[in-house]
N, C-alpha and C. Protein backbone atom coordinates (compact mmCIF):
# COMPACT_ATOMS: atom_id res chain seq x y z
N UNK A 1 109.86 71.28 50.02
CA UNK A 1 109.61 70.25 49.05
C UNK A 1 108.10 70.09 48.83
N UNK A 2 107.03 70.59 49.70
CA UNK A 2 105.84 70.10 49.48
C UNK A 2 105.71 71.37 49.02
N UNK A 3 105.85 72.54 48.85
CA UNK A 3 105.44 73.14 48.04
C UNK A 3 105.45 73.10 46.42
N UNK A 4 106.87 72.28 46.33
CA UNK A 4 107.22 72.30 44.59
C UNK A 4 106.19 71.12 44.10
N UNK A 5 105.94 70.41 45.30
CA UNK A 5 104.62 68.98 44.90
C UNK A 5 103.57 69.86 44.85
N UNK A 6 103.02 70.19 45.35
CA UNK A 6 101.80 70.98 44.96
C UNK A 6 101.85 72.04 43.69
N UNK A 7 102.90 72.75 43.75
CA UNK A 7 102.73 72.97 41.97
C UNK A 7 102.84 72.30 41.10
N UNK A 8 103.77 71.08 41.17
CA UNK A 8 103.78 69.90 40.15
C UNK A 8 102.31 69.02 40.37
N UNK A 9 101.50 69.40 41.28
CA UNK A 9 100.38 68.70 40.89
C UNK A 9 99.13 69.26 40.74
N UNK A 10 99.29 70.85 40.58
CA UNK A 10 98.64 71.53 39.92
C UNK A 10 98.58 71.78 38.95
N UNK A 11 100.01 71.73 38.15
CA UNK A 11 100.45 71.43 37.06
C UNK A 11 100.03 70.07 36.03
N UNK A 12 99.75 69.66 36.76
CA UNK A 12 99.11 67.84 36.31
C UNK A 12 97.83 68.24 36.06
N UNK A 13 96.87 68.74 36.81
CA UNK A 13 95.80 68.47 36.85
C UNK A 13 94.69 69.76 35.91
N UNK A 14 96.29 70.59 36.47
CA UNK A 14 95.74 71.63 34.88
C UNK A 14 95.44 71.33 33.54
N UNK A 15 95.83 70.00 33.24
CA UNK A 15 95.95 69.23 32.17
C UNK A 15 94.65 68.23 31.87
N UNK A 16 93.80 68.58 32.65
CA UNK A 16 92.15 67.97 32.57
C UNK A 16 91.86 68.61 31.76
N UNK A 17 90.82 68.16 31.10
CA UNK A 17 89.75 69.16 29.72
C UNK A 17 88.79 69.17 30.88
N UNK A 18 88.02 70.74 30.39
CA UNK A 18 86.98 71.26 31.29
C UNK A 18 86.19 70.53 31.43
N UNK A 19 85.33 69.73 31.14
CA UNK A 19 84.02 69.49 31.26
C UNK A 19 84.25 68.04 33.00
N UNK A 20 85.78 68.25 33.23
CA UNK A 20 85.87 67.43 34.49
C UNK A 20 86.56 68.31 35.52
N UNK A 21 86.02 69.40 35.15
CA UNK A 21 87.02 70.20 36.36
C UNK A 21 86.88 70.11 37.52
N UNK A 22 85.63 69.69 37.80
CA UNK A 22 84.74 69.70 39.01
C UNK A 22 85.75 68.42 40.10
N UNK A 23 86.42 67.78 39.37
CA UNK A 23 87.17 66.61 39.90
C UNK A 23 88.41 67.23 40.20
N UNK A 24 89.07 68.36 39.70
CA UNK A 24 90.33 68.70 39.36
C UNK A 24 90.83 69.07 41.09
N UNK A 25 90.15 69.32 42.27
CA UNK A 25 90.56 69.21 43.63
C UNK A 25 91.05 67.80 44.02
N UNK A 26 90.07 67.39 43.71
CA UNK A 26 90.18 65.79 44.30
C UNK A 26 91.57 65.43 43.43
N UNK A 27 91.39 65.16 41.84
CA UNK A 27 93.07 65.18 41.31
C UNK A 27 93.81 65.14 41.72
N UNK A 28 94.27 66.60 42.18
CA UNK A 28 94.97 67.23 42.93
C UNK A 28 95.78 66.42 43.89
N UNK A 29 94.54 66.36 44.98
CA UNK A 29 95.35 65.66 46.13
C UNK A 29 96.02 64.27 45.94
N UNK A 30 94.81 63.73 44.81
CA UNK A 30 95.50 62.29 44.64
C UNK A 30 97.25 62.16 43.50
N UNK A 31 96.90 62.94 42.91
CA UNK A 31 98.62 63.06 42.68
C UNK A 31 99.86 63.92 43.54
N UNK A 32 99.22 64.70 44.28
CA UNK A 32 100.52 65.04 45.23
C UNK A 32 100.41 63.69 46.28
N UNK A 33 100.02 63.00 46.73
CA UNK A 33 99.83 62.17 47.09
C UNK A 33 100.87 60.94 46.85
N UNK A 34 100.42 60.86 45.62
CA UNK A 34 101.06 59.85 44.90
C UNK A 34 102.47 59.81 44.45
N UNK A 35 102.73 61.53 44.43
CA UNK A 35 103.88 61.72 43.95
C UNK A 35 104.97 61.91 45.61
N UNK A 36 104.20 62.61 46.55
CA UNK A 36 104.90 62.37 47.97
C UNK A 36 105.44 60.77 48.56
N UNK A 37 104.45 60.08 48.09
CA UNK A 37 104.92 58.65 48.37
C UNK A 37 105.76 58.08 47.41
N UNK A 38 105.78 57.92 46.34
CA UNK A 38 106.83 57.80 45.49
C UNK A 38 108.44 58.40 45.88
N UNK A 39 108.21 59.54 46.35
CA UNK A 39 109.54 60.44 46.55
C UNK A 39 109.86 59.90 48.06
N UNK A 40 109.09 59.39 48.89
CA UNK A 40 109.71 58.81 50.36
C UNK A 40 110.21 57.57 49.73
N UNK A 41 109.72 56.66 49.24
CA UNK A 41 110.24 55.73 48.43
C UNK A 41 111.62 55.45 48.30
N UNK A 42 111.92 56.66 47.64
CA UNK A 42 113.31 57.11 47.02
C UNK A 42 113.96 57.46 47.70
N UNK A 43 113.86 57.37 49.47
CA UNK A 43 114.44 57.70 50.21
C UNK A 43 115.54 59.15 50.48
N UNK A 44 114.93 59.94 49.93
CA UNK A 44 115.70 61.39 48.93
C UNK A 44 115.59 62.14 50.81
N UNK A 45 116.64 62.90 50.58
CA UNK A 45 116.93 64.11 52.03
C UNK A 45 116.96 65.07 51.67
N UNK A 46 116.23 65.98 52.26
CA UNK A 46 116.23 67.42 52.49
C UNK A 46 117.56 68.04 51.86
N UNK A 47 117.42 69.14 51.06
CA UNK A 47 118.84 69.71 51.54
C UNK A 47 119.41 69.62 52.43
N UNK A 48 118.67 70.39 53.57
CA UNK A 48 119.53 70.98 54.76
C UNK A 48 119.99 69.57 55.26
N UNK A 49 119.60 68.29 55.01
CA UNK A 49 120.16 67.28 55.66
C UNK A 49 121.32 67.21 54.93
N UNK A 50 121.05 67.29 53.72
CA UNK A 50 122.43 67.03 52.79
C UNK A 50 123.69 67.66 53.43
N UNK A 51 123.14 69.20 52.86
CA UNK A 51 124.11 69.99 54.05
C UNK A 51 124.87 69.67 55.29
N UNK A 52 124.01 69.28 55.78
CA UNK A 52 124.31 69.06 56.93
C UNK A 52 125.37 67.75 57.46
N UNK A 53 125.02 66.30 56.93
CA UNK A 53 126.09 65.56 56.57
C UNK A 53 127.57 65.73 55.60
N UNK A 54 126.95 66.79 54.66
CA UNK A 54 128.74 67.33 54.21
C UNK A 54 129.35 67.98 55.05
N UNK A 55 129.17 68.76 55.67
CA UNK A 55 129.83 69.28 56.52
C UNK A 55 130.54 68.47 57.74
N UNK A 56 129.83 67.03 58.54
CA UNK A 56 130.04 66.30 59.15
C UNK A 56 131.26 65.54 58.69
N UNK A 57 130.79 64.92 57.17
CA UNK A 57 131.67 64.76 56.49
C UNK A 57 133.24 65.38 56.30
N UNK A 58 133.32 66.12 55.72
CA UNK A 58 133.88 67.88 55.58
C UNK A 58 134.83 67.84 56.95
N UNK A 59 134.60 68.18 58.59
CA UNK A 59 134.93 67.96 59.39
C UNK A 59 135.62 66.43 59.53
N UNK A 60 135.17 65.38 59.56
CA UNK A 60 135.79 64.00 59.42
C UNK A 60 136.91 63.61 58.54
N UNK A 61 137.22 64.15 57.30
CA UNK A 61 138.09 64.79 56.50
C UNK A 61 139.49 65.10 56.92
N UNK A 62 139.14 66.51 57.33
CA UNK A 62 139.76 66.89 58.36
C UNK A 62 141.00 66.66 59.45
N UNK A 63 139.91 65.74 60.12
CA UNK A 63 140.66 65.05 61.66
C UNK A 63 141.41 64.40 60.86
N UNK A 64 140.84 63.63 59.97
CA UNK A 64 141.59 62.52 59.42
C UNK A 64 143.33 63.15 59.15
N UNK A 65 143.27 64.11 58.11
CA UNK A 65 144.43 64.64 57.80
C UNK A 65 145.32 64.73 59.29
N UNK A 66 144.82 65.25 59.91
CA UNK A 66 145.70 65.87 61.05
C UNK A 66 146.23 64.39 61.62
N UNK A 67 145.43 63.55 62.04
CA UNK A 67 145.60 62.17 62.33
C UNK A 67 146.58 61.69 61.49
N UNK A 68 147.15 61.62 59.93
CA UNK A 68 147.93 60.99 59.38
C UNK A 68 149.22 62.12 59.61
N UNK A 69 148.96 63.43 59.54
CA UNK A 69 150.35 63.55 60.01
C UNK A 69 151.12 63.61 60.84
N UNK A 70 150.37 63.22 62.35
CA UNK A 70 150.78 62.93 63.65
C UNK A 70 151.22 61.37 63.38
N UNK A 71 150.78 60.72 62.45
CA UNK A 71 151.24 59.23 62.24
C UNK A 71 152.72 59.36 61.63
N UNK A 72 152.89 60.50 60.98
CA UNK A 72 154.28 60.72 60.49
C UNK A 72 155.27 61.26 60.71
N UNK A 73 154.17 62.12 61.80
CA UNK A 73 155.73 62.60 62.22
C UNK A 73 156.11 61.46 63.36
N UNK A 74 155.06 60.71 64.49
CA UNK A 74 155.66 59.60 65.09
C UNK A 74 156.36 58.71 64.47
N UNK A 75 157.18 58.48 63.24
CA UNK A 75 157.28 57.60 62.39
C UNK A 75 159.07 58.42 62.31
């Protein structure tokens, strides 16, 4: 993820007219910056976390089924 921020804020700052380029580092950091804190904000997860809770999920599912038909056939 911090890589796609750093092209999106290279991308930003590419967007200076020359005669301030000399600032365009500093830019830089201050909008990946800005844009990293914004995105913790948003409380957003990793893929692999995503992943990783579907599958938990996915598994929980699962049991569940097996659990209701042991409820039926005791029934």
């Amino acid at each position: 993820m911090n890589e796609s921020l750093e092209q999106l804020a290279k991308r930003i700052s590419s967007l200076i007219p020359g005669d301030v380029k000399n600032l365009q580092n500093d830019f830089e950091n201050n909008v990946h910056s800005l844009l990293q804190s914004s995105l913790t904000k948003m409380n957003l997860v990793t893929r692999e976390e995503f992943d990783v809770q579907s599958a938990v999920l996915q598994r929980t599912r699962e049991k569940l089924e097996q659990l209701e038909k042991q409820i039926e056939k005791l029934k």
